[in-house]
PDB file of N, CA and C in Angstrom:
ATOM      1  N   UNK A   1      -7.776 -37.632   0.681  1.00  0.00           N
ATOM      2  CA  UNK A   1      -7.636 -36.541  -0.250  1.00  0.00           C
ATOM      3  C   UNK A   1      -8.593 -35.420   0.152  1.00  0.00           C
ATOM      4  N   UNK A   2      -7.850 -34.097  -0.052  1.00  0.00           N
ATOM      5  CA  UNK A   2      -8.739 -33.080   0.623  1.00  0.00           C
ATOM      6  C   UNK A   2      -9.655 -32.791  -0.568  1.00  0.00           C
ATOM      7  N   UNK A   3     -11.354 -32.508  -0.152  1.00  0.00           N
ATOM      8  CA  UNK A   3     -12.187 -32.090  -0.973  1.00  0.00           C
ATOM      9  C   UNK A   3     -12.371 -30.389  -1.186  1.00  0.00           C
ATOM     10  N   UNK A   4     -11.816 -29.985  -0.297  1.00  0.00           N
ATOM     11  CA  UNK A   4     -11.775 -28.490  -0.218  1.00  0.00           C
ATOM     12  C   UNK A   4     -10.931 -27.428  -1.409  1.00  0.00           C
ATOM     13  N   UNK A   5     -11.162 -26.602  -1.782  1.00  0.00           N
ATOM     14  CA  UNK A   5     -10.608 -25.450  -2.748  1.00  0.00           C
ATOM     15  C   UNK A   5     -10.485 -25.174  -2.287  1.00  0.00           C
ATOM     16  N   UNK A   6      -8.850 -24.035  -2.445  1.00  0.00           N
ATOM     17  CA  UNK A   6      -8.134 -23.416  -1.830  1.00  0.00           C
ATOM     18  C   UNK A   6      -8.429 -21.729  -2.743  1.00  0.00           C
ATOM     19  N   UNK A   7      -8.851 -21.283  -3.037  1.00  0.00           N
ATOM     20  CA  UNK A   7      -8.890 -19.708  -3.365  1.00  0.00           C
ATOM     21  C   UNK A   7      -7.540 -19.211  -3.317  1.00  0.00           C
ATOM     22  N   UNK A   8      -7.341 -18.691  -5.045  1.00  0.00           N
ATOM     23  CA  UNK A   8      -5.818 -17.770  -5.239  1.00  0.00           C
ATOM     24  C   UNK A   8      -5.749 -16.093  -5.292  1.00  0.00           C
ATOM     25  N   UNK A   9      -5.524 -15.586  -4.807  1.00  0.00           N
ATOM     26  CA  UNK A   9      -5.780 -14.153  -4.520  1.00  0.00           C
ATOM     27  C   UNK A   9      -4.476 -13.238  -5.071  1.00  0.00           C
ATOM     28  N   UNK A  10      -4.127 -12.442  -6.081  1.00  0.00           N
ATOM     29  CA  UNK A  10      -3.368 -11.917  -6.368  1.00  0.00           C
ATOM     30  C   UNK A  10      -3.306 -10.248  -5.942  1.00  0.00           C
ATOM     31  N   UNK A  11      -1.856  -9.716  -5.883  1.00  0.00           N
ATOM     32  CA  UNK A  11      -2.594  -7.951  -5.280  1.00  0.00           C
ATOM     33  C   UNK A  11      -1.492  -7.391  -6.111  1.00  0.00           C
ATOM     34  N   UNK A  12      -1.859  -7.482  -7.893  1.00  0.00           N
ATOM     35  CA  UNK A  12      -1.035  -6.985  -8.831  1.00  0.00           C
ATOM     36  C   UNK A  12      -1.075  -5.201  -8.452  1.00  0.00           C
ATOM     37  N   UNK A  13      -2.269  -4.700  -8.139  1.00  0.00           N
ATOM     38  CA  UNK A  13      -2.738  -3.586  -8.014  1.00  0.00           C
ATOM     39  C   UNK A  13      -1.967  -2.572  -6.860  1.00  0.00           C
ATOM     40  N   UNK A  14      -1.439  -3.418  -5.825  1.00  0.00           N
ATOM     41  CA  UNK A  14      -0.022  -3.238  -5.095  1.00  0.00           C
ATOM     42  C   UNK A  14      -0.983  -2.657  -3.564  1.00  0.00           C
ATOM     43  N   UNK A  15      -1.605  -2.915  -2.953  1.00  0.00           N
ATOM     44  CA  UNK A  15      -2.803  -2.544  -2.099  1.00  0.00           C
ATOM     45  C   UNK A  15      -2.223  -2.530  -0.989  1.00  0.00           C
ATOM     46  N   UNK A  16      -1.885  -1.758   0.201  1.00  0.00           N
ATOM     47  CA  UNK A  16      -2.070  -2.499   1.534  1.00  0.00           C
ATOM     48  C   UNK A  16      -2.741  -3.726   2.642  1.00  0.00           C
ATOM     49  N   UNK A  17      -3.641  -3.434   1.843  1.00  0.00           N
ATOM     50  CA  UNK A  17      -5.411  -4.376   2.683  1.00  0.00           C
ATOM     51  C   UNK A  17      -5.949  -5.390   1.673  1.00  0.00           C
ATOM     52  N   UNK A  18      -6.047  -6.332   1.972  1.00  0.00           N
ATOM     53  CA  UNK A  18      -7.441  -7.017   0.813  1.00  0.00           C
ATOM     54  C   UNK A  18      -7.656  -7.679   1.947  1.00  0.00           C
ATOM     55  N   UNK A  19      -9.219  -7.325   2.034  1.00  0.00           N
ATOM     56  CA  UNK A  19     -10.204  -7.914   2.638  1.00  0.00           C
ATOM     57  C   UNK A  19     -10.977  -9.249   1.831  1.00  0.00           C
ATOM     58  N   UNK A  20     -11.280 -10.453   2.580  1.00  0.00           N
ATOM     59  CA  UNK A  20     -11.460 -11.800   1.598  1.00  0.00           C
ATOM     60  C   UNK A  20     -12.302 -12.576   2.340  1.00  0.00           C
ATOM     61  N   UNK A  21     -13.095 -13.653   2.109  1.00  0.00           N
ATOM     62  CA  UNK A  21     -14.300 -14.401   2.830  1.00  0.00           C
ATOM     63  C   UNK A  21     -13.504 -15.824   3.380  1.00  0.00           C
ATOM     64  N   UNK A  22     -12.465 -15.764   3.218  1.00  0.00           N
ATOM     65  CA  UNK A  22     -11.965 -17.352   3.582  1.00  0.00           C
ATOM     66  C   UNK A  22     -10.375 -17.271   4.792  1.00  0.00           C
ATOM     67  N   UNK A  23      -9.995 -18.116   5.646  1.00  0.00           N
ATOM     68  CA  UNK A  23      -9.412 -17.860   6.051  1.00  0.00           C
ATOM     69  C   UNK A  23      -8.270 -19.007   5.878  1.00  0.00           C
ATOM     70  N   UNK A  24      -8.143 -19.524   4.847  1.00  0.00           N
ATOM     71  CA  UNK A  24      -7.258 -20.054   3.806  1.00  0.00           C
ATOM     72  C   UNK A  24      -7.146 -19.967   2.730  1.00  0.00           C
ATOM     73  N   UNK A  25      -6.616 -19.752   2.035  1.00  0.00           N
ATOM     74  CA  UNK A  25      -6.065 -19.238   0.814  1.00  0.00           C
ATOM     75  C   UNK A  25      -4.519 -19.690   0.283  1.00  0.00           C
ATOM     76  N   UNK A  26      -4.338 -19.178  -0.884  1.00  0.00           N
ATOM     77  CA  UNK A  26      -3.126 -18.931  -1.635  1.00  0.00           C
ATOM     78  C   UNK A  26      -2.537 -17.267  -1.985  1.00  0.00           C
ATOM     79  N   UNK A  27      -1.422 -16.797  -1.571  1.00  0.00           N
ATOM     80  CA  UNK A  27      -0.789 -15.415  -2.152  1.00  0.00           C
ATOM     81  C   UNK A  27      -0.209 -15.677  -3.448  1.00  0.00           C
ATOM     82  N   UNK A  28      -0.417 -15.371  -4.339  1.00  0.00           N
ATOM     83  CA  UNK A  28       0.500 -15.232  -6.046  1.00  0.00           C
ATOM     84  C   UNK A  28       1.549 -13.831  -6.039  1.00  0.00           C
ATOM     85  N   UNK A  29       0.987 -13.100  -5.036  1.00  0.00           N
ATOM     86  CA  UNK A  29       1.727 -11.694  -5.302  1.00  0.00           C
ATOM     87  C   UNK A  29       0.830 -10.658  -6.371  1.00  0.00           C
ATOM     88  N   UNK A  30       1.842 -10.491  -7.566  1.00  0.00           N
ATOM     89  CA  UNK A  30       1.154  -9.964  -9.027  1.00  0.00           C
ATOM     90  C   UNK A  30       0.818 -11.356  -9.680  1.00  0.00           C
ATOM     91  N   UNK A  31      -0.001 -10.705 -10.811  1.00  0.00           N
ATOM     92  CA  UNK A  31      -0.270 -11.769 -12.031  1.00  0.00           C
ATOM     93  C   UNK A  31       0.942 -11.915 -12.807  1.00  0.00           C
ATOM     94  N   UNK A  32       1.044 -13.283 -13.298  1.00  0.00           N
ATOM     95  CA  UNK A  32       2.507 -13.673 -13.897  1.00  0.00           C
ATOM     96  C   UNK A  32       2.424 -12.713 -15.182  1.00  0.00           C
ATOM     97  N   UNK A  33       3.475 -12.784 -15.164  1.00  0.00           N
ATOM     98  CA  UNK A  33       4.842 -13.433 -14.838  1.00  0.00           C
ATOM     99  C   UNK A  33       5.438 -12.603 -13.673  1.00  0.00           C
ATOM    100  N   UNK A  34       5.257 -11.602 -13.217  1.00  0.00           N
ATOM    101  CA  UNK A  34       5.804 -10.860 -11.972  1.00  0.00           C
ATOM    102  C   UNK A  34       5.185 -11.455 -10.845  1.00  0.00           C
ATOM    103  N   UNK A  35       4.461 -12.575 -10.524  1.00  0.00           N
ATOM    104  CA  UNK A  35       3.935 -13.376  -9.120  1.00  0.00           C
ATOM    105  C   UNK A  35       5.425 -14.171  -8.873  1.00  0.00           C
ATOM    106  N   UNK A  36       5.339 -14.047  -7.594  1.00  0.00           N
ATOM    107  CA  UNK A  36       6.182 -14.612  -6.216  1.00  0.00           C
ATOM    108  C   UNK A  36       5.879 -16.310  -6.060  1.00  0.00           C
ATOM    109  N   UNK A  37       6.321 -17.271  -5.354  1.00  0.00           N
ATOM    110  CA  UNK A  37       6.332 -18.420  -4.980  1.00  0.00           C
ATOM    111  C   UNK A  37       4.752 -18.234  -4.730  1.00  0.00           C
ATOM    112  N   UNK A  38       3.770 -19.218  -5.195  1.00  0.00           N
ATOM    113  CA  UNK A  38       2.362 -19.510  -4.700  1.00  0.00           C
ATOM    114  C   UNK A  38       2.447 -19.808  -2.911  1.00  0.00           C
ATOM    115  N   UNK A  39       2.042 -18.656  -2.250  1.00  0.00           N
ATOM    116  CA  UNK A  39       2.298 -19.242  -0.882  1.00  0.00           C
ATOM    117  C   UNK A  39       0.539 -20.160  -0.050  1.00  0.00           C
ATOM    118  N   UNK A  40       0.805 -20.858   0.623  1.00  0.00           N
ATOM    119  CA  UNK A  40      -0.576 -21.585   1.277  1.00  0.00           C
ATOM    120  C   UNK A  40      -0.541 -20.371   2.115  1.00  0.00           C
ATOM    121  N   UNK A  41      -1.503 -19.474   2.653  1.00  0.00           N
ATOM    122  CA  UNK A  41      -1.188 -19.000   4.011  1.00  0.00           C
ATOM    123  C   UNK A  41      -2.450 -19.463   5.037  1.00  0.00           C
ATOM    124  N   UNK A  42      -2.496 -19.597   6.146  1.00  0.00           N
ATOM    125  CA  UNK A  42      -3.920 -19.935   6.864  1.00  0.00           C
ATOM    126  C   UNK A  42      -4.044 -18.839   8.142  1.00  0.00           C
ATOM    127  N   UNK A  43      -4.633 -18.203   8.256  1.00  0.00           N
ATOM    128  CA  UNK A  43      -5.195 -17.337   9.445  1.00  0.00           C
ATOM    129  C   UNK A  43      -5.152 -18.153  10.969  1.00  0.00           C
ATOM    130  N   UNK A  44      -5.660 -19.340  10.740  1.00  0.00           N
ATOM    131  CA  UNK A  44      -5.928 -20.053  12.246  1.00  0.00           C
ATOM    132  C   UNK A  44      -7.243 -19.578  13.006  1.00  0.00           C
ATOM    133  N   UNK A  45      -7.097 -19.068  14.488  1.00  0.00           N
ATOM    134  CA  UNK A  45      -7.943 -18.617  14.948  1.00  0.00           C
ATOM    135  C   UNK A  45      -7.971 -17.173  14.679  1.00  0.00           C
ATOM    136  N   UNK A  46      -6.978 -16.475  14.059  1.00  0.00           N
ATOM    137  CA  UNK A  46      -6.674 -14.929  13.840  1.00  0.00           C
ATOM    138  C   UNK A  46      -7.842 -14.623  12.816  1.00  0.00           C
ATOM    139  N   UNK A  47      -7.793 -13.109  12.438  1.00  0.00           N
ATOM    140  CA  UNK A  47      -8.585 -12.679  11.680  1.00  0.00           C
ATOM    141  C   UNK A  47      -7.577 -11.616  10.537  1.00  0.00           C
ATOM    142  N   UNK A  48      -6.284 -11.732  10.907  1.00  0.00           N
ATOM    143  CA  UNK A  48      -5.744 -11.668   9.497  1.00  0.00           C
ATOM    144  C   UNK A  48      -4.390 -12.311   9.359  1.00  0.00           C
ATOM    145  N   UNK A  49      -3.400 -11.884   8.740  1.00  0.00           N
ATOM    146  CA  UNK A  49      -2.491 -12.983   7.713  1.00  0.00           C
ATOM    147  C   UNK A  49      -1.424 -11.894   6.981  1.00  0.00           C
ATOM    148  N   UNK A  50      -0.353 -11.623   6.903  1.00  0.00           N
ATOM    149  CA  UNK A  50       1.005 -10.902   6.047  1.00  0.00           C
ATOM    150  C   UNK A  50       1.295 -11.879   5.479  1.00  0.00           C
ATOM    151  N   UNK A  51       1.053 -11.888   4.196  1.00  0.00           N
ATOM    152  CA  UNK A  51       1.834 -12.359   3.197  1.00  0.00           C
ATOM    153  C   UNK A  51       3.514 -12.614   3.372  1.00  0.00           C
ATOM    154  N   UNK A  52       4.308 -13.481   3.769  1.00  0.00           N
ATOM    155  CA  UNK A  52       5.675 -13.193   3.507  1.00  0.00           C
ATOM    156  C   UNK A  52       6.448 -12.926   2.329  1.00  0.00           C
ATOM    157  N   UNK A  53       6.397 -12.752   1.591  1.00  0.00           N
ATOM    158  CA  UNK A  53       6.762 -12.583   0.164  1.00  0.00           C
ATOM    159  C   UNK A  53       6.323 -11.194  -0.202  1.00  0.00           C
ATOM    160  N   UNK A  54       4.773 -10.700  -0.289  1.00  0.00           N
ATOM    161  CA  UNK A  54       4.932  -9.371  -0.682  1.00  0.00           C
ATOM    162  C   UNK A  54       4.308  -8.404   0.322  1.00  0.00           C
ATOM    163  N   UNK A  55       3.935  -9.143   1.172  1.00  0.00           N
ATOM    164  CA  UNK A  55       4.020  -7.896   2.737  1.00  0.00           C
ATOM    165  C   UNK A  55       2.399  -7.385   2.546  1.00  0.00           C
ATOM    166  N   UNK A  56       1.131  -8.027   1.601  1.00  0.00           N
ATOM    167  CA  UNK A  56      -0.186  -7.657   1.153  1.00  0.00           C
ATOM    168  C   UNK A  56      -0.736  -8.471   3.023  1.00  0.00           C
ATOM    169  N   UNK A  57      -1.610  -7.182   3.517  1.00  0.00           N
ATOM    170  CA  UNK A  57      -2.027  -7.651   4.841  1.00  0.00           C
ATOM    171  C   UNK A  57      -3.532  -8.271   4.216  1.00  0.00           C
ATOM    172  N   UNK A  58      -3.505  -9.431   4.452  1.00  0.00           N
ATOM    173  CA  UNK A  58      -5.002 -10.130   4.229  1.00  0.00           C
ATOM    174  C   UNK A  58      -5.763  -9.826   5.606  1.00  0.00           C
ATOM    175  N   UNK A  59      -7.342  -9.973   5.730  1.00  0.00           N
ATOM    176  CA  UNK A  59      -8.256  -9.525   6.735  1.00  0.00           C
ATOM    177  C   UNK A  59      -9.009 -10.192   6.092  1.00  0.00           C
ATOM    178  N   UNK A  60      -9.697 -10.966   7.188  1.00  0.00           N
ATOM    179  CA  UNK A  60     -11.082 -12.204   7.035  1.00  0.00           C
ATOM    180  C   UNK A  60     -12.073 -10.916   6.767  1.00  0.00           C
ATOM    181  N   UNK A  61     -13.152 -11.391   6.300  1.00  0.00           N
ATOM    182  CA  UNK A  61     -14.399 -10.684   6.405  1.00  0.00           C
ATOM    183  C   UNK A  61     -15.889 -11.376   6.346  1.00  0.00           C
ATOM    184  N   UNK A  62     -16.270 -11.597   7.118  1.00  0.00           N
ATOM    185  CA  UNK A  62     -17.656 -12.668   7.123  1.00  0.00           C
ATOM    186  C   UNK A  62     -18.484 -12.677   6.712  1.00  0.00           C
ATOM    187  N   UNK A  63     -18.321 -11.387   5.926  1.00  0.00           N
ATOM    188  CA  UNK A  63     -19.456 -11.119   4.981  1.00  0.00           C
ATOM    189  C   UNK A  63     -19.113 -10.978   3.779  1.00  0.00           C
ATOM    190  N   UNK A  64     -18.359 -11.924   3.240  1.00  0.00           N
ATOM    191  CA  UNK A  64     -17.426 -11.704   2.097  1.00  0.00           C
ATOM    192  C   UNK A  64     -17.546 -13.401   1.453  1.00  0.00           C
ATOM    193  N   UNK A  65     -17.947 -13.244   0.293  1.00  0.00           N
ATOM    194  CA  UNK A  65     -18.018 -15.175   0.150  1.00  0.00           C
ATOM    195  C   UNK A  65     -16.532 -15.527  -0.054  1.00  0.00           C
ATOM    196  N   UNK A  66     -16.172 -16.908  -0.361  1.00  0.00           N
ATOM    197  CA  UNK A  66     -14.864 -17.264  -0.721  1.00  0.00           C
ATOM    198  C   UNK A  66     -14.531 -16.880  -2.257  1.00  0.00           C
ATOM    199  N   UNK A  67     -14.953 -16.551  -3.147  1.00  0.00           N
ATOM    200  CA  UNK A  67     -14.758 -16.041  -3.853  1.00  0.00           C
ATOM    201  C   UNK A  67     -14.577 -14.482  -4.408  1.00  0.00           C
ATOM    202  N   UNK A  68     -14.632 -13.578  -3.075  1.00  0.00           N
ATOM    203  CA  UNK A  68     -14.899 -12.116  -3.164  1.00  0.00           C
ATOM    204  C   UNK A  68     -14.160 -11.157  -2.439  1.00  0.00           C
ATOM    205  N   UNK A  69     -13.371 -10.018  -3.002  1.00  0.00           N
ATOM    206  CA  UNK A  69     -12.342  -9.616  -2.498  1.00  0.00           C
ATOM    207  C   UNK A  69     -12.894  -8.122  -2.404  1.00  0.00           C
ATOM    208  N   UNK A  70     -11.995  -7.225  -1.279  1.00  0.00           N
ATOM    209  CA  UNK A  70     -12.303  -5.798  -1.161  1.00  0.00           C
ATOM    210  C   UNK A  70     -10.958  -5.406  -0.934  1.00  0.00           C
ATOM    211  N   UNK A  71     -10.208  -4.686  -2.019  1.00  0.00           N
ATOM    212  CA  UNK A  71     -11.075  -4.596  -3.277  1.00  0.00           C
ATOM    213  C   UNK A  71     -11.372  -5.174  -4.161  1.00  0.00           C
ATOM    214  N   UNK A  72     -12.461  -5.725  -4.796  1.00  0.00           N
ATOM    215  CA  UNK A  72     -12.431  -6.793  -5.743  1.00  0.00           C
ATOM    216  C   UNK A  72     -11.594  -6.969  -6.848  1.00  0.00           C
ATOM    217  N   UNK A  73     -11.383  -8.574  -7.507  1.00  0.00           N
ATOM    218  CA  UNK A  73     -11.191  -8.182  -8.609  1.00  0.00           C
ATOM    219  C   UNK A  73      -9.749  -9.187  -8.226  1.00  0.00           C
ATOM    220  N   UNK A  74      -9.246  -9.409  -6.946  1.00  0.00           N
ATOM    221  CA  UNK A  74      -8.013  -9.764  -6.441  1.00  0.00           C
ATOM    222  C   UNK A  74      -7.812 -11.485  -6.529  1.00  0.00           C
ATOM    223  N   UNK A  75      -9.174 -12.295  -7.064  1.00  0.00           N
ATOM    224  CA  UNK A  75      -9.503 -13.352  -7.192  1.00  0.00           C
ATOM    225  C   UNK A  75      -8.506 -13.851  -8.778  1.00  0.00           C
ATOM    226  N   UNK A  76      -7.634 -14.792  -8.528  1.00  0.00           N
ATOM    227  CA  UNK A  76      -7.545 -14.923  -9.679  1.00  0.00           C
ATOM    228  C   UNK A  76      -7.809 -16.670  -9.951  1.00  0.00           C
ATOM    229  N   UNK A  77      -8.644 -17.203  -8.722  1.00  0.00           N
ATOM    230  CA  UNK A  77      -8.897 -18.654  -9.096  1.00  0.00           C
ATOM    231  C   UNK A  77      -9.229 -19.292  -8.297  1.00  0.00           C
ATOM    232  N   UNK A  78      -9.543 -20.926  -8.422  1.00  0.00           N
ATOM    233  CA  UNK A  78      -9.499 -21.713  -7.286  1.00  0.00           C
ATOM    234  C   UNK A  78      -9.287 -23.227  -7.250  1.00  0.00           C
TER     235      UNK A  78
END
């Protein structure tokens, strides 16, 4: 069983970019009831990630904890 949290990141705010500290995550899209299929997405060795569902370009940032978004605020859990 995995011990790890997965961080849910929503981009109700409709953004091009969210910059984020983890390079796994979850996409929601918007906050429900207008969120999309919960997608897993994982970066790999890359340093960013397109959402398939709502096209929000994620970008690692290493100076960003797993809980902290630019622009903030895009956290909706974990």
């Amino acid at each position: 069983m995995a011990d790890a949290v997965t961080p849910h990141f929503h981009n109700t705010d409709g953004v091009d970019t969210i910059s984020i500290g983890v390079k796994e995550f979850m996409c929601i899209g918007a906050l429900p009831p207008q969120d999309h299929p919960h997608v897993f997405l994982d970066m790999g060795d890359d340093s960013e990630k397109v959402c398939p569902y709502c096209s929000t370009l994620y970008k690692y940032d290493p100076d960003l904890a797993a809980t902290e978004s630019k622009p903030s605020g895009m956290l909706i859990g974990i």
